[in-house]
Each structure stands twice: as C-alpha cells, then as structure tokens.
C-alpha atoms as a PDB file:
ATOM      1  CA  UNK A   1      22.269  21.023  15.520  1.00  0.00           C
ATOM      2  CA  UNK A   2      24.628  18.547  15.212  1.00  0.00           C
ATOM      3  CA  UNK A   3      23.332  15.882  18.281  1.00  0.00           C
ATOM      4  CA  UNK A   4      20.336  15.854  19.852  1.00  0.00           C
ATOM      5  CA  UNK A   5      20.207  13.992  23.779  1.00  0.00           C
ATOM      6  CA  UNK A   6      17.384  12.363  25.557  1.00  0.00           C
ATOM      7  CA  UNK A   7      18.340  11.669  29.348  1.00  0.00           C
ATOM      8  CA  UNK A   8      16.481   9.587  31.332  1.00  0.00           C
ATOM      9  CA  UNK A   9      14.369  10.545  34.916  1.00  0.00           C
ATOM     10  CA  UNK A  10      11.835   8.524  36.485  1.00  0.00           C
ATOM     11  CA  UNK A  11      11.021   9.853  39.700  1.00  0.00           C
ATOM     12  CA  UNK A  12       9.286  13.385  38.847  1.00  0.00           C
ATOM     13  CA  UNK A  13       7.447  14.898  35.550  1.00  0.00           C
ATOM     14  CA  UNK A  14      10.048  14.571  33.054  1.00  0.00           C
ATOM     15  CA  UNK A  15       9.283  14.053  29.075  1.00  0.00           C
ATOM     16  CA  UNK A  16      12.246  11.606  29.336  1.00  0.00           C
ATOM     17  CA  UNK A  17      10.824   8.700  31.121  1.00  0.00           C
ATOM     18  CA  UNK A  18      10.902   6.759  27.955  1.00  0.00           C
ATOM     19  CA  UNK A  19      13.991   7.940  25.876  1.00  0.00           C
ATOM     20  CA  UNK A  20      13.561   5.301  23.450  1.00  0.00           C
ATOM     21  CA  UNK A  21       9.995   6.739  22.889  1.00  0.00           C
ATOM     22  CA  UNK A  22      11.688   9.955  22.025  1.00  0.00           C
ATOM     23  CA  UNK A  23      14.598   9.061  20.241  1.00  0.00           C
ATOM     24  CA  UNK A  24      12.614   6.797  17.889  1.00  0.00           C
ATOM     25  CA  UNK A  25      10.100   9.752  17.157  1.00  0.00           C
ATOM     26  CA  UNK A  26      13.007  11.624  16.568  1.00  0.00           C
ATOM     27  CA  UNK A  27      14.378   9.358  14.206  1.00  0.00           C
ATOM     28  CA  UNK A  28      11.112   9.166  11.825  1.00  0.00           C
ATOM     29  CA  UNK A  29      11.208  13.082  11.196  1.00  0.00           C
ATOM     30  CA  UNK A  30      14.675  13.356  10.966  1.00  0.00           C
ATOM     31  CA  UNK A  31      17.974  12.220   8.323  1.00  0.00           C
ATOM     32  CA  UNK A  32      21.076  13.374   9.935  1.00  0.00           C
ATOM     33  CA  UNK A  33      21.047  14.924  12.976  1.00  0.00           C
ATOM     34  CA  UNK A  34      22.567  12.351  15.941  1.00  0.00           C
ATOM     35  CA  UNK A  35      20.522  11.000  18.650  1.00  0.00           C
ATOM     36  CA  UNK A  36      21.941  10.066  21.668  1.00  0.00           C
ATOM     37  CA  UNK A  37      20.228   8.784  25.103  1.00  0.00           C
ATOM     38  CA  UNK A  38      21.986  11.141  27.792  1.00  0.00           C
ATOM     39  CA  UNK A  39      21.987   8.536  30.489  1.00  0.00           C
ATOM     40  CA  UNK A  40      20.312   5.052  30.522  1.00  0.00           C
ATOM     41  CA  UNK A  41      19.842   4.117  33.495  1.00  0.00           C
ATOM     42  CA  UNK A  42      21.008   0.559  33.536  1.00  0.00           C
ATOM     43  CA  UNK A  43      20.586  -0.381  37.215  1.00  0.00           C
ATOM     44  CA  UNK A  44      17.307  -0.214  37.189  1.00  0.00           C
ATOM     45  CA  UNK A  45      16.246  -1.624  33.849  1.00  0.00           C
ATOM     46  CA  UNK A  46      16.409  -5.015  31.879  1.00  0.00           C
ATOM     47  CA  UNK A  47      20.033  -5.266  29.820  1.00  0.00           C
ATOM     48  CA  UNK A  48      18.986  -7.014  27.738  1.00  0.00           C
ATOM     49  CA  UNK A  49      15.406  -5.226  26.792  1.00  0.00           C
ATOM     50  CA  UNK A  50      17.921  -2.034  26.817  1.00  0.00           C
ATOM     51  CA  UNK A  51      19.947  -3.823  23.963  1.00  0.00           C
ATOM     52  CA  UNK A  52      17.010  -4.671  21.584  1.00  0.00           C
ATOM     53  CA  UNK A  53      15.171  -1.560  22.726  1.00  0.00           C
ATOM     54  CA  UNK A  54      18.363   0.520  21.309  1.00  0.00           C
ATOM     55  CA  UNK A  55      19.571  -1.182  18.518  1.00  0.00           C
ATOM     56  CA  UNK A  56      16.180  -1.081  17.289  1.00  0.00           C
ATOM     57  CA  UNK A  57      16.323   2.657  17.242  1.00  0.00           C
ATOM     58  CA  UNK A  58      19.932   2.556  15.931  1.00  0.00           C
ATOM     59  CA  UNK A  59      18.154   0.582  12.546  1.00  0.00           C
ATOM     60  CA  UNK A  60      15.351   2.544  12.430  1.00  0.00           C
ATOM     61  CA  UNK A  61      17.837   5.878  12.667  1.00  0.00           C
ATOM     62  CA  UNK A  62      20.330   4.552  10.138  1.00  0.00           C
ATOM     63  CA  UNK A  63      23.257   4.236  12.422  1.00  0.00           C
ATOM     64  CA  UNK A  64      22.491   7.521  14.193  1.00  0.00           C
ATOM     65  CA  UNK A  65      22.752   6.532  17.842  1.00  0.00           C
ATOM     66  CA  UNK A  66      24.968   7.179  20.430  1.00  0.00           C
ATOM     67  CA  UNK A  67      23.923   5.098  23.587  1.00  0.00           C
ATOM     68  CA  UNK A  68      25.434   6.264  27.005  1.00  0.00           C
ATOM     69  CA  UNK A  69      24.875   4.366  30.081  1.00  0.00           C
ATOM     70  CA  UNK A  70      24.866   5.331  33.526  1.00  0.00           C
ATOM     71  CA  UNK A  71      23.448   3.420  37.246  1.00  0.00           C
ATOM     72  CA  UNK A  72      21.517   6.812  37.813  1.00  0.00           C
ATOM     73  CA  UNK A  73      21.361   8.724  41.401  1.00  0.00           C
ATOM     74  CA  UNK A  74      18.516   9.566  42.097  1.00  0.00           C
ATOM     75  CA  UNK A  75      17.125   6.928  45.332  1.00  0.00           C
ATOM     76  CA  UNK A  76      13.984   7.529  44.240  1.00  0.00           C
ATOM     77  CA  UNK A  77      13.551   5.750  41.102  1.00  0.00           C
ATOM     78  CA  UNK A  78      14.599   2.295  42.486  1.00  0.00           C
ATOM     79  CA  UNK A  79      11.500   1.310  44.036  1.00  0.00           C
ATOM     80  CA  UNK A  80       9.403   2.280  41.154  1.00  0.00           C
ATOM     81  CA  UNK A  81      11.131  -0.763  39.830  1.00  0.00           C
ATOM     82  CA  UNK A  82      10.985  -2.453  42.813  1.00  0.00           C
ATOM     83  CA  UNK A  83      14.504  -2.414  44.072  1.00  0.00           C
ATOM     84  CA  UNK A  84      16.087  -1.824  47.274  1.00  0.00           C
ATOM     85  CA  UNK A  85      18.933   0.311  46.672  1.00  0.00           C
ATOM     86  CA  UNK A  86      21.016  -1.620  49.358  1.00  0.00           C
ATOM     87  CA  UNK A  87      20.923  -4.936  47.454  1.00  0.00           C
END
C-alpha cells in the first residue's frame, strides 16, 4: 500500500471516531506508508486542537500526513457536540 485513510464518523459504531488515535498508532508500527485522515470534520471540532492534534502526528510520522478537511453531513453528529445545525 502506498496510503492508508482514516475518515471520521461520530454518530454510529465506527473505529474512526478518533482518527488521530488511529493514525498515530499507525505511525509507531510503520516507516513509509502515508497516512491520511479521510475527512476531519472541522465544523464540529476545535481548529485549533485539530492543528496541534495533527501536526503532532505529522512529527511523530516523519512528514507522513496528508490532512483533508471536510464540515461532515451527517445531522446527527452535531449535537453530540452540542451544536444546532441551524446556527
């Protein structure tokens, strides 16, 4: 494999409800392969906790990270976090 991707789902039994969990796992076994976080879903989390969350991972991998972003879809998730999805 050349990539490996870790989306992100928070509103049903997924493994990827922490991708950074995952990734940085990933990263201790592993010396090449590239990690990549299939969608982060930025409307719902802190920016700036996703920035030092991530570029952690991208030190710990040696440069191996691929970060994609995404507000998500799924109505669901927002008030897990305690958003209204009109505001």
């Amino acid at each position: 494999f050349d990539s490996f991707s870790v989306g992100e789902r928070h509103a049903g039994e997924f493994i990827s409800s922490s991708p950074t969990t995952v990734l940085a796992a990933i990263a201790a076994v592993t010396d090449r392969i590239r990690l990549q976080s299939g969608v982060t879903v930025l409307a719902v989390l802190d920016p700036v906790r996703v920035a030092e969350d991530y570029a952690t991972i991208d030190q710990l991998s040696r440069g191996r990270l691929e970060l994609g972003i995404g507000k998500g879809h799924e109505a669901l998730q927002y008030p897990l976090f305690g958003l209204d999805l009109a505001d």
